[in-house]
Protein backbone atom coordinates (compact mmCIF):
# COMPACT_ATOMS: atom_id res chain seq x y z
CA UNK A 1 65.71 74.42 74.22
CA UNK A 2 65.55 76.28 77.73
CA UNK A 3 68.99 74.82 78.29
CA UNK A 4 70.39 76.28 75.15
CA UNK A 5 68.87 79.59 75.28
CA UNK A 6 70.59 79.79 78.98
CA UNK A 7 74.17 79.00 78.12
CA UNK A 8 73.60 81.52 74.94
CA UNK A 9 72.37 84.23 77.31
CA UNK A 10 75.49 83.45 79.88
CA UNK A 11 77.93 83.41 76.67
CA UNK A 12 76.96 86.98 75.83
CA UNK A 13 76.93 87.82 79.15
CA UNK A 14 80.70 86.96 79.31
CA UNK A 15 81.35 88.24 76.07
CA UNK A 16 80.05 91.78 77.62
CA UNK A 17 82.12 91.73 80.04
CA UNK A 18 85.40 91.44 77.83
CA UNK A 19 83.67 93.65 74.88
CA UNK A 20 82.57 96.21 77.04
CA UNK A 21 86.77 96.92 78.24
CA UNK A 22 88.59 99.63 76.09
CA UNK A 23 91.93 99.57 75.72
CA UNK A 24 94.40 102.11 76.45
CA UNK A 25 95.71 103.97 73.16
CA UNK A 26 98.63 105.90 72.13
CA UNK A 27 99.43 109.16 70.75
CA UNK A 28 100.91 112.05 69.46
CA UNK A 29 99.75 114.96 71.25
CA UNK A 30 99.98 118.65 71.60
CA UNK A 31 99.29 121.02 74.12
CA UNK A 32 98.27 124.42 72.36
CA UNK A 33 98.14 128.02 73.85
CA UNK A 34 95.56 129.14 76.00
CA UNK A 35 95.75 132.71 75.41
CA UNK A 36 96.57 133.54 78.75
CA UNK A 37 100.06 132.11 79.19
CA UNK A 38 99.20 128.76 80.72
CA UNK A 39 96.93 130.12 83.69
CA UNK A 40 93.62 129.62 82.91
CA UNK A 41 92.21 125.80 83.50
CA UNK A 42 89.18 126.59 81.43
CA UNK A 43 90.70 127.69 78.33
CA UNK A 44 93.75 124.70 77.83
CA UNK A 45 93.25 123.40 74.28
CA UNK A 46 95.06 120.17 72.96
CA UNK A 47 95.27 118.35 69.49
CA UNK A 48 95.75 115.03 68.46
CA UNK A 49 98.29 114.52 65.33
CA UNK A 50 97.70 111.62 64.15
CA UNK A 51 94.51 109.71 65.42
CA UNK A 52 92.55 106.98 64.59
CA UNK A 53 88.90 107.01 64.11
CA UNK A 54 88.93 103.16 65.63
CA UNK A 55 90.47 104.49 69.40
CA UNK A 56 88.44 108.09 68.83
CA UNK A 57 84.87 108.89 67.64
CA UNK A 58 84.59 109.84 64.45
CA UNK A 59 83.18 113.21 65.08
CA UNK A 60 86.33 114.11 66.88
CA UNK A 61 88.73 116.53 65.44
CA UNK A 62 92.39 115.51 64.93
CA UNK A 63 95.52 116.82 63.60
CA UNK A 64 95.98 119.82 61.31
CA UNK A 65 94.66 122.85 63.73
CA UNK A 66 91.95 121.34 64.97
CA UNK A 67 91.77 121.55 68.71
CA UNK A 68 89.68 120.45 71.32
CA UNK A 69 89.02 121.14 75.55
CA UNK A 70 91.41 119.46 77.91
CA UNK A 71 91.12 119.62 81.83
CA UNK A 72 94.23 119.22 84.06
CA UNK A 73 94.15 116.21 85.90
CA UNK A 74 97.44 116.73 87.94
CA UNK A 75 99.16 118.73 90.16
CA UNK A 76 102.64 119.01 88.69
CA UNK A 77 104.22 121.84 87.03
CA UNK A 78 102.44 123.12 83.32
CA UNK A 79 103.62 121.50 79.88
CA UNK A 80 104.79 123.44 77.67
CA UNK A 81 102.36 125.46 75.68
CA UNK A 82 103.19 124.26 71.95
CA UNK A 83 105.09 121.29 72.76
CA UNK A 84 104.13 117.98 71.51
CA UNK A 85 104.43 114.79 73.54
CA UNK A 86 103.71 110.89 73.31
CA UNK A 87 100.88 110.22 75.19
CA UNK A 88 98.72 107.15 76.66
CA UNK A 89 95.14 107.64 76.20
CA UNK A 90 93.21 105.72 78.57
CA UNK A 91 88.94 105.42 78.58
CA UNK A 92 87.56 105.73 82.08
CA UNK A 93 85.74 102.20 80.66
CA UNK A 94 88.60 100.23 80.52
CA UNK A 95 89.74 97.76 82.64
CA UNK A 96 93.49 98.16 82.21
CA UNK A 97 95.21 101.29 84.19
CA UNK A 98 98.77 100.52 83.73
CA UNK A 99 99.08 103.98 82.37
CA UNK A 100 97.39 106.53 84.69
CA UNK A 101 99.27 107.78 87.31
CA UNK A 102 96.71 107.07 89.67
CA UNK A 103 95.76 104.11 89.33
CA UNK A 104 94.42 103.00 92.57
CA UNK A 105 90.57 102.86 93.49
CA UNK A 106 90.21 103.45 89.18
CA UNK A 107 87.94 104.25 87.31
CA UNK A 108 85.81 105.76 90.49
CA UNK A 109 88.83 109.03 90.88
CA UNK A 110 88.96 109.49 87.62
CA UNK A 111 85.10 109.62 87.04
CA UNK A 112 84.82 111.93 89.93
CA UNK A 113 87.29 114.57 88.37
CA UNK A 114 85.71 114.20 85.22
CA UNK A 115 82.46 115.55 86.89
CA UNK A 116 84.42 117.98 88.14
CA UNK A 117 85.67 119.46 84.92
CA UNK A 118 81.68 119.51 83.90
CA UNK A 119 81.25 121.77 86.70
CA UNK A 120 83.99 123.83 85.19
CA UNK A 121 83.19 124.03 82.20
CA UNK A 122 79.57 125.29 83.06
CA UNK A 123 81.04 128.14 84.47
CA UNK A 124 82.85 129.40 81.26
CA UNK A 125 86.31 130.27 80.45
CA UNK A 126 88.06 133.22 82.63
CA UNK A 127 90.31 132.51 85.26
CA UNK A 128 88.07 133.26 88.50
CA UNK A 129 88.02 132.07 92.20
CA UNK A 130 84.83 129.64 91.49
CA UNK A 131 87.29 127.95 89.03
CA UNK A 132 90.12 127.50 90.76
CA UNK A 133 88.24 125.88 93.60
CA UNK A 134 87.29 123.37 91.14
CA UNK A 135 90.41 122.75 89.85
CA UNK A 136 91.65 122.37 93.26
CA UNK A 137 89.01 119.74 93.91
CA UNK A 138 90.13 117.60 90.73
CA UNK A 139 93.66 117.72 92.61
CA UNK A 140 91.72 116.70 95.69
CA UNK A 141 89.74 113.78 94.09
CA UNK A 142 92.88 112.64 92.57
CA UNK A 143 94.84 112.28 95.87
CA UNK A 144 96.79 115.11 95.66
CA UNK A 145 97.80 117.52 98.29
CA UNK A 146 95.80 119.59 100.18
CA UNK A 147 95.82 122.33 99.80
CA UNK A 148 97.98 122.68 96.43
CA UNK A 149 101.39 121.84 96.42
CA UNK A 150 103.28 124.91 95.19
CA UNK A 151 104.69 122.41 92.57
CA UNK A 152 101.91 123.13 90.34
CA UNK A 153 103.23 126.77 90.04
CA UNK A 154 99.57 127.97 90.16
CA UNK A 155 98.07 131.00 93.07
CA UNK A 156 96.54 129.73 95.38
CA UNK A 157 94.96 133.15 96.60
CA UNK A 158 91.35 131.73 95.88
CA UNK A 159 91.74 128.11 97.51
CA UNK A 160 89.01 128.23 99.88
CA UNK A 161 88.39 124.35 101.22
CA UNK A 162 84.09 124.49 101.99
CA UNK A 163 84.75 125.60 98.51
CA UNK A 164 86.37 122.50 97.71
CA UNK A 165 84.29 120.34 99.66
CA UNK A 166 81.20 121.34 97.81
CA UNK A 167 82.89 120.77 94.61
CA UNK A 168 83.73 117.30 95.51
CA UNK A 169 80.01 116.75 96.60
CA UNK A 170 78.71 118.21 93.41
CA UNK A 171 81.39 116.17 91.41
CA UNK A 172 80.51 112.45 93.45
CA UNK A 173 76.98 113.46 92.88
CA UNK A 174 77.17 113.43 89.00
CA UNK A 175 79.72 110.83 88.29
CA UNK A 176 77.50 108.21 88.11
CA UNK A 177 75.66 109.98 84.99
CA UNK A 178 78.70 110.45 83.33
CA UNK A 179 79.07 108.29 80.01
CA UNK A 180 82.83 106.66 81.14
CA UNK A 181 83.30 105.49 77.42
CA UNK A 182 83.13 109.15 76.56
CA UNK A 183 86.31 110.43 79.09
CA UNK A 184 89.54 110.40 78.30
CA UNK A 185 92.95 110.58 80.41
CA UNK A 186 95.75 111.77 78.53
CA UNK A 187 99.02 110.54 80.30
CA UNK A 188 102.67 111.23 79.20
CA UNK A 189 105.87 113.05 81.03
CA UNK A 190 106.40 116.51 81.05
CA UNK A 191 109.10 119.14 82.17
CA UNK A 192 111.36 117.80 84.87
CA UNK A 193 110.63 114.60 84.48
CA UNK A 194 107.12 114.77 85.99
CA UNK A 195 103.94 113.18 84.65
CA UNK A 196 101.10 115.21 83.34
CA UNK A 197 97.79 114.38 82.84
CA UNK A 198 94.63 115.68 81.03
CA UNK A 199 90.81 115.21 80.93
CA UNK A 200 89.26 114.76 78.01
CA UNK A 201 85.39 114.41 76.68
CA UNK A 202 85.35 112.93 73.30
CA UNK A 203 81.18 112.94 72.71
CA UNK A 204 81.58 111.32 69.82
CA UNK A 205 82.47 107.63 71.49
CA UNK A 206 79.84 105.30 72.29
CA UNK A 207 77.72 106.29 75.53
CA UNK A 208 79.03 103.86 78.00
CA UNK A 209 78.42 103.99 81.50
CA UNK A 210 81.59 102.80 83.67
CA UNK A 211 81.44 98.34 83.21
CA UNK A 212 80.56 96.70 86.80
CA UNK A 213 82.53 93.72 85.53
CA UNK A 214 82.45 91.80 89.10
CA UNK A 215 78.52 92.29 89.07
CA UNK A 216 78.23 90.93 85.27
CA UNK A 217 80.60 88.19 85.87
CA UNK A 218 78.46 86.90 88.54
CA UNK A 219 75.39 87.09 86.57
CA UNK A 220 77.00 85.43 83.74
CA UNK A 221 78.28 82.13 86.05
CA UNK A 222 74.45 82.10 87.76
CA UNK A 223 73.33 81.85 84.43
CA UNK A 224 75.82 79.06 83.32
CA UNK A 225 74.65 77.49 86.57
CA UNK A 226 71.11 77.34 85.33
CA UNK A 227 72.48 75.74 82.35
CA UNK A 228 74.37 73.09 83.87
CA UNK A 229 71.30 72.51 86.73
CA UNK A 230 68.78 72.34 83.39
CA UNK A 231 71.44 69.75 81.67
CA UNK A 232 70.87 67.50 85.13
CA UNK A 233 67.85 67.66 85.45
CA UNK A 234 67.27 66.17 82.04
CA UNK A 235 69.45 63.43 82.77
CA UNK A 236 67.58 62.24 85.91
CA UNK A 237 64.74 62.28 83.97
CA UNK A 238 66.09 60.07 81.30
């Protein structure tokens, strides 16, 4: 009976491990004014056209003019405000980062700017020098230059890198607390040519924390080795 119990517990172990992966999705996205011309990293809005409830939460507004918060995750120049694009949506819980542009050292980057864009978004919308530090630190924790690249067509009058540094403390500080399930990187090409990238919190998803599927997998073979030691044991004993 102990045996069987085991190998069940070490079956849903592995199950977890798969289950607990989400998969990249795709979309129809649009990136909508800000009301301040494309300058203010607290105030970009985005919609999904066409979404369904089994990639998204089902509290999660989609298509018609419904809108929700999106955080730049790139340094490249802006989209363009009212365009739509096709877009990869990738959880921060998956296992699969074919579609990110940063893929190495995933989800951990991600996660990290994600924090970031809490710290943001605490500070409310306005374009202001706290802000832009931030958003210079999600640039940062995503391995882009420092400081900016003038690529990204932004001022850079406020960059300030203790600033910076902070941020990135703050951010590495609260990643861990983050639900991954519940972030969102929106992935497609932009103007020029050049790949864009957006943040995005959908609450509505199941709190996940980011999977630690090296540290379940192990679990789940010591507990088929349990099993299979049990299963001997009874045959020496027959």
């Amino acid at each position: 009976m102990l045996r069987r119990i085991v190998s069940g517990v070490a079956l849903a172990a592995l199950f977890a491990v798969g289950a607990h992966a989400q998969s990249p999705f795709t979309e129809s996205f649009t990136f909508l004014s800000d009301g301040t011309g494309g300058q203010d990293f607290n105030a970009y809005k985005g919609r999904f056209n066409n979404a369904d409830v089994a990639d998204l939460g089902v509290g999660f507004p989609t298509g018609g003019t419904s809108s929700f918060q999106v955080w730049c995750a790139d340094e490249n120049d802006l989209v363009g405000l009212g365009q739509t694009y096709p877009v990869w949506v990738t959880p921060l819980s998956t296992s699969l980062w074919t579609h990110v542009y940063v893929p190495s050292g995933e989800p951990g980057a991600y996660l990290n700017a994600a924090a970031a864009s809490t710290e943001m978004a605490a500070n409310g919308t306005g374009q202001n020098s706290a802000n832009d530090n931030i958003q210079y630190a999600i640039w940062d924790l995503l391995g882009y230059d420092r400081p900016p690249h003038a690529i990204s067509g932004y001022n850079f009058g406020d960059y300030n890198s203790g600033t910076v540094d902070t941020d990135e403390g703050i951010a590495t500080t609260g990643a861990p607390h983050l639900f991954a399930n519940q972030w969102l990187v929106i992935t497609f090409t932009g103007p020029g040519g050049r790949i864009q990238e957006f943040l995005v919190n959908d609450t509505s998803r199941p709190q996940e924390f980011v999977p630690e599927p090296g540290t379940m997998a192990m679990l789940a073979m010591g507990l088929v080795g349990m099993a299979g030691a049990g299963m001997r044991r009874r045959k020496i004993k027959k």
